[in-house]
Protein backbone atom coordinates (compact mmCIF):
# COMPACT_ATOMS: atom_id res chain seq x y z
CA UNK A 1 0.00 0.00 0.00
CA UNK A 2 1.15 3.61 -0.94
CA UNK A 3 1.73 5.74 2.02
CA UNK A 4 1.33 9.65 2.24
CA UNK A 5 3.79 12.33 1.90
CA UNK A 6 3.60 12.69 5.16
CA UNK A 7 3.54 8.80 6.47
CA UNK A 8 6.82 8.02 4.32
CA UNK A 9 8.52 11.06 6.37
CA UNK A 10 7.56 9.69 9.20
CA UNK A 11 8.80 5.73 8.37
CA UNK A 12 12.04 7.48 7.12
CA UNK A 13 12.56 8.71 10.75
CA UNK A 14 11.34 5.67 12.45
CA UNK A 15 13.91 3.78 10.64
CA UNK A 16 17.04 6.17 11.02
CA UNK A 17 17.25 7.80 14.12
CA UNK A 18 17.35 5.94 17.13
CA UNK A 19 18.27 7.00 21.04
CA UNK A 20 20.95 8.96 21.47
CA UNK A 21 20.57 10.97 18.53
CA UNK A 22 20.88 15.02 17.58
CA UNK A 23 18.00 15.67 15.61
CA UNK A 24 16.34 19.33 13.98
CA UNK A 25 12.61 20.08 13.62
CA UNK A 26 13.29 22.96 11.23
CA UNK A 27 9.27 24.31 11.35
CA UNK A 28 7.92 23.12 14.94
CA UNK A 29 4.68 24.35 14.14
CA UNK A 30 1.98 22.89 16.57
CA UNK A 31 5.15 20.28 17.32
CA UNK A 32 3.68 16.84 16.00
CA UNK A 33 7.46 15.96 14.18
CA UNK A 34 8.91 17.43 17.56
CA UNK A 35 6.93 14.47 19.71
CA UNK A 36 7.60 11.78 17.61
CA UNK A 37 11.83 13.04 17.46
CA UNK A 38 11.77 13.52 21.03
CA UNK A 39 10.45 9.73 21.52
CA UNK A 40 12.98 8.45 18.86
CA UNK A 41 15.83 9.81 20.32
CA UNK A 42 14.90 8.88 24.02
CA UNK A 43 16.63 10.18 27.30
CA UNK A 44 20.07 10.86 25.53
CA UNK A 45 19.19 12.38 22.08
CA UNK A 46 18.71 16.02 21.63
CA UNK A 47 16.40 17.33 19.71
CA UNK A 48 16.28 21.49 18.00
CA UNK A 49 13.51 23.10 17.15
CA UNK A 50 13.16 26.23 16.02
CA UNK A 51 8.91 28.45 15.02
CA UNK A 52 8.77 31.80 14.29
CA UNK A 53 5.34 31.69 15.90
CA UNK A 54 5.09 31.82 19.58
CA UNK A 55 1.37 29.85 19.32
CA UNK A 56 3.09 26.97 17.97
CA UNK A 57 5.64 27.25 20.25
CA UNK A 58 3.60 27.44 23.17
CA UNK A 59 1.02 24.35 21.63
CA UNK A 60 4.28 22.12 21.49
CA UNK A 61 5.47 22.86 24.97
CA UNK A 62 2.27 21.75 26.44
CA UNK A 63 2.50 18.45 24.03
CA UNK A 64 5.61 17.85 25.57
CA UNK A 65 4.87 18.36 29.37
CA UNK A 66 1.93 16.11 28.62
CA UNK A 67 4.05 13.17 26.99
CA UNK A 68 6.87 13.70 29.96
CA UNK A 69 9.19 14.71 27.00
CA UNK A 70 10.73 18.06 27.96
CA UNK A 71 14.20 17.21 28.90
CA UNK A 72 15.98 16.35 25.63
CA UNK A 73 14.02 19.12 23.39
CA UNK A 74 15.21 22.62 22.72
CA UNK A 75 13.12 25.07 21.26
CA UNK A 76 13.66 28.24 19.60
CA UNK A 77 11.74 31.49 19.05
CA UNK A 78 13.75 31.98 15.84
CA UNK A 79 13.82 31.06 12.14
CA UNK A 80 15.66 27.83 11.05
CA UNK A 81 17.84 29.86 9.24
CA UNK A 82 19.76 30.98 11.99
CA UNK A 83 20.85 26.80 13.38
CA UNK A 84 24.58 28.27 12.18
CA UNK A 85 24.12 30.03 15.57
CA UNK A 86 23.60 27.31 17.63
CA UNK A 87 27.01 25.07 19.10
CA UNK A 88 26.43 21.98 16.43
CA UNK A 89 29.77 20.10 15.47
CA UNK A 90 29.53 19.02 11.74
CA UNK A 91 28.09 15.31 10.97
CA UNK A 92 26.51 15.26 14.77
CA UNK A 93 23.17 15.97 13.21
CA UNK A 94 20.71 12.40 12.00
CA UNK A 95 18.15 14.13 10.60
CA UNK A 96 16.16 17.83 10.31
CA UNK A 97 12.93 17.66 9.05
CA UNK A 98 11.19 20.72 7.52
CA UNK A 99 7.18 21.42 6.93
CA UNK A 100 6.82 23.91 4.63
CA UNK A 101 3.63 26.34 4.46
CA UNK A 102 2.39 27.71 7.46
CA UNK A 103 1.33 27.03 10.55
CA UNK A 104 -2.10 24.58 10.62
CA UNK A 105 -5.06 26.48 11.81
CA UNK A 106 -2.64 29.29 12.36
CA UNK A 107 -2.41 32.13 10.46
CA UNK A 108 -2.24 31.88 6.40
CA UNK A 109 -0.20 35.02 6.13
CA UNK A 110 2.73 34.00 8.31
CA UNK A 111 4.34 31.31 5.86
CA UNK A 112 8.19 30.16 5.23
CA UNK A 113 9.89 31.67 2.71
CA UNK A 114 12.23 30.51 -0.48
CA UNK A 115 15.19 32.28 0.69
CA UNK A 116 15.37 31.20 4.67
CA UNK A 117 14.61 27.79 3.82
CA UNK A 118 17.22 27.30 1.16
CA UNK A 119 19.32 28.84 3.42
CA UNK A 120 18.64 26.58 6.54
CA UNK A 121 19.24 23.60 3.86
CA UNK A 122 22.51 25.20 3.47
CA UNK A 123 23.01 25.16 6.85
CA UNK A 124 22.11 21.90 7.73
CA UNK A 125 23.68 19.91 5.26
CA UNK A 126 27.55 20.13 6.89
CA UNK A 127 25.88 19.11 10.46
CA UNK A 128 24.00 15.78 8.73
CA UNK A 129 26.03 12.74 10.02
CA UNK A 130 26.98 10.15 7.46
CA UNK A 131 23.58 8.10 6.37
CA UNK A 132 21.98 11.77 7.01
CA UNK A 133 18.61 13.12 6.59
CA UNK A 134 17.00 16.26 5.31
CA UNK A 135 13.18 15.48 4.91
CA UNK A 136 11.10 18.50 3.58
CA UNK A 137 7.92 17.96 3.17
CA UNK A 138 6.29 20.94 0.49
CA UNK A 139 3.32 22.31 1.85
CA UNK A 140 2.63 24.48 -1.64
CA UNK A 141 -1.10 25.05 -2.15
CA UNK A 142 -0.94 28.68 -0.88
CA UNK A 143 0.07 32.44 -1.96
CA UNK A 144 3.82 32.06 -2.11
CA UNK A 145 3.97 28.02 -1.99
CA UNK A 146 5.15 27.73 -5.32
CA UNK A 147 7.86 30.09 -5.18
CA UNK A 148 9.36 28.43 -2.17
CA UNK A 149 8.96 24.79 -3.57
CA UNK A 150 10.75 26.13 -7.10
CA UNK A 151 13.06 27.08 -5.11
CA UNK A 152 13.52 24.62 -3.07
CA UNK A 153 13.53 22.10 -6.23
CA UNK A 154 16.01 23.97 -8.00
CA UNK A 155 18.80 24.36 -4.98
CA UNK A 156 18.51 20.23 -4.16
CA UNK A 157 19.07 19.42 -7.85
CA UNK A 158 22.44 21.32 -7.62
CA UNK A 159 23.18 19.33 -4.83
CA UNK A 160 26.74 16.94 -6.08
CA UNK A 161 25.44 13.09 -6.30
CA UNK A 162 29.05 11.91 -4.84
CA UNK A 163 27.71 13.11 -1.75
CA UNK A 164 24.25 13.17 -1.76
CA UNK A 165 21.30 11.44 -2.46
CA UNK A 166 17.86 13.67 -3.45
CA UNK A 167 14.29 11.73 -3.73
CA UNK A 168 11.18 13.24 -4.47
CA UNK A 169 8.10 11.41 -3.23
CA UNK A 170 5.18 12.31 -4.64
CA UNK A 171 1.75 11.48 -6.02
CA UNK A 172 1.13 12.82 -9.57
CA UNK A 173 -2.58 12.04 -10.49
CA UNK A 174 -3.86 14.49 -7.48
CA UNK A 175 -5.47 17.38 -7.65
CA UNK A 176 -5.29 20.81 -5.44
CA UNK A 177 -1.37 20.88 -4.68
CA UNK A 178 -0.77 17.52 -3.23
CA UNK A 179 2.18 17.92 -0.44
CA UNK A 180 5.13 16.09 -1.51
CA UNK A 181 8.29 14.79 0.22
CA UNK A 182 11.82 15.69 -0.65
CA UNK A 183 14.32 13.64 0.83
CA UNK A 184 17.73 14.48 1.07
CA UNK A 185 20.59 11.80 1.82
CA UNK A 186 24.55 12.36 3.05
CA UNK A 187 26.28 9.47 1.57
């Protein structure tokens, strides 16, 4: 059986990072990816996440008091853009996972943009570990989706195939802007 966009992201993190792990939630939003890191990683992983939006923010803390996962998960009032200004060494990071779009029944007008994401990318691909993992899924069906996921598209083609691997996972017989999944690998 086919799984979603979203369901494959989720198997791909199931099956790479395991306790102990650094991991990045690159869009926290109302912190779904950030609970299901947290319980990957365990006691000894880290995870980073980093909203723009304090209501996501705040929705995720309360997630994680309620699951009794608070200890190994940083979050950040900032864009993902800025992770070069966090103390990462390079290869400590498993995977970063980014949902693109805005913030579910948040508001539409607060969105991420081409240029900060592409630039967190950037960011984040020296700190992947070897067997690495960018997953983005492309949340597009909105004013200034498209942009960002041409964007996005165009700067992980560029990306050298001796040291990564790029997969797009998508349906194409869909209507309305199906999300898709972008997968980035660090041979």
């Amino acid at each position: 059986m086919l799984k979603t966009a979203l369901s494959q992201t989720h198997a791909f993190l199931k099956e790479i990072v395991v306790p102990g792990d650094t991991v990045i939630d690159a869009t926290v939003g109302n912190g779904n990816d950030t609970i299901l890191l947290a319980q990957l990683v365990g006691k000894t992983g880290k995870v980073i996440g980093f909203d723009i939006q304090s209501q996501g923010l705040e929705e995720t803390k309360t997630k994680l008091l309620l699951t009794g996962l608070t200890t190994q998960v940083s979050l950040y009032h900032q864009g993902h853009e800025t992770v070069d200004q966090l103390d990462l060494s390079p290869e400590s990071v498993t995977a970063a996972v980014f949902n693109l779009g805005y913030l579910p029944k948040g508001n539409r007008e607060i969105i991420t943009h081409p240029s900060t994401t592409v630039e967190a990318i950037e960011k984040i691909l020296p700190l992947l570990a070897r067997k690495g993992f960018i997953l983005i899924m492309v949340y597009y069906g909105h004013s200034g989706g498209t942009d960002e996921k041409d964007a996005v598209i165009s700067f992980v083609k560029t990306l050298p195939q001796k040291e990564y691997t790029v997969l797009s996972y998508k349906f194409i017989n869909q209507v309305n802007s199906p999300p898709f999944l972008l997968a980035i690998e660090k041979k």
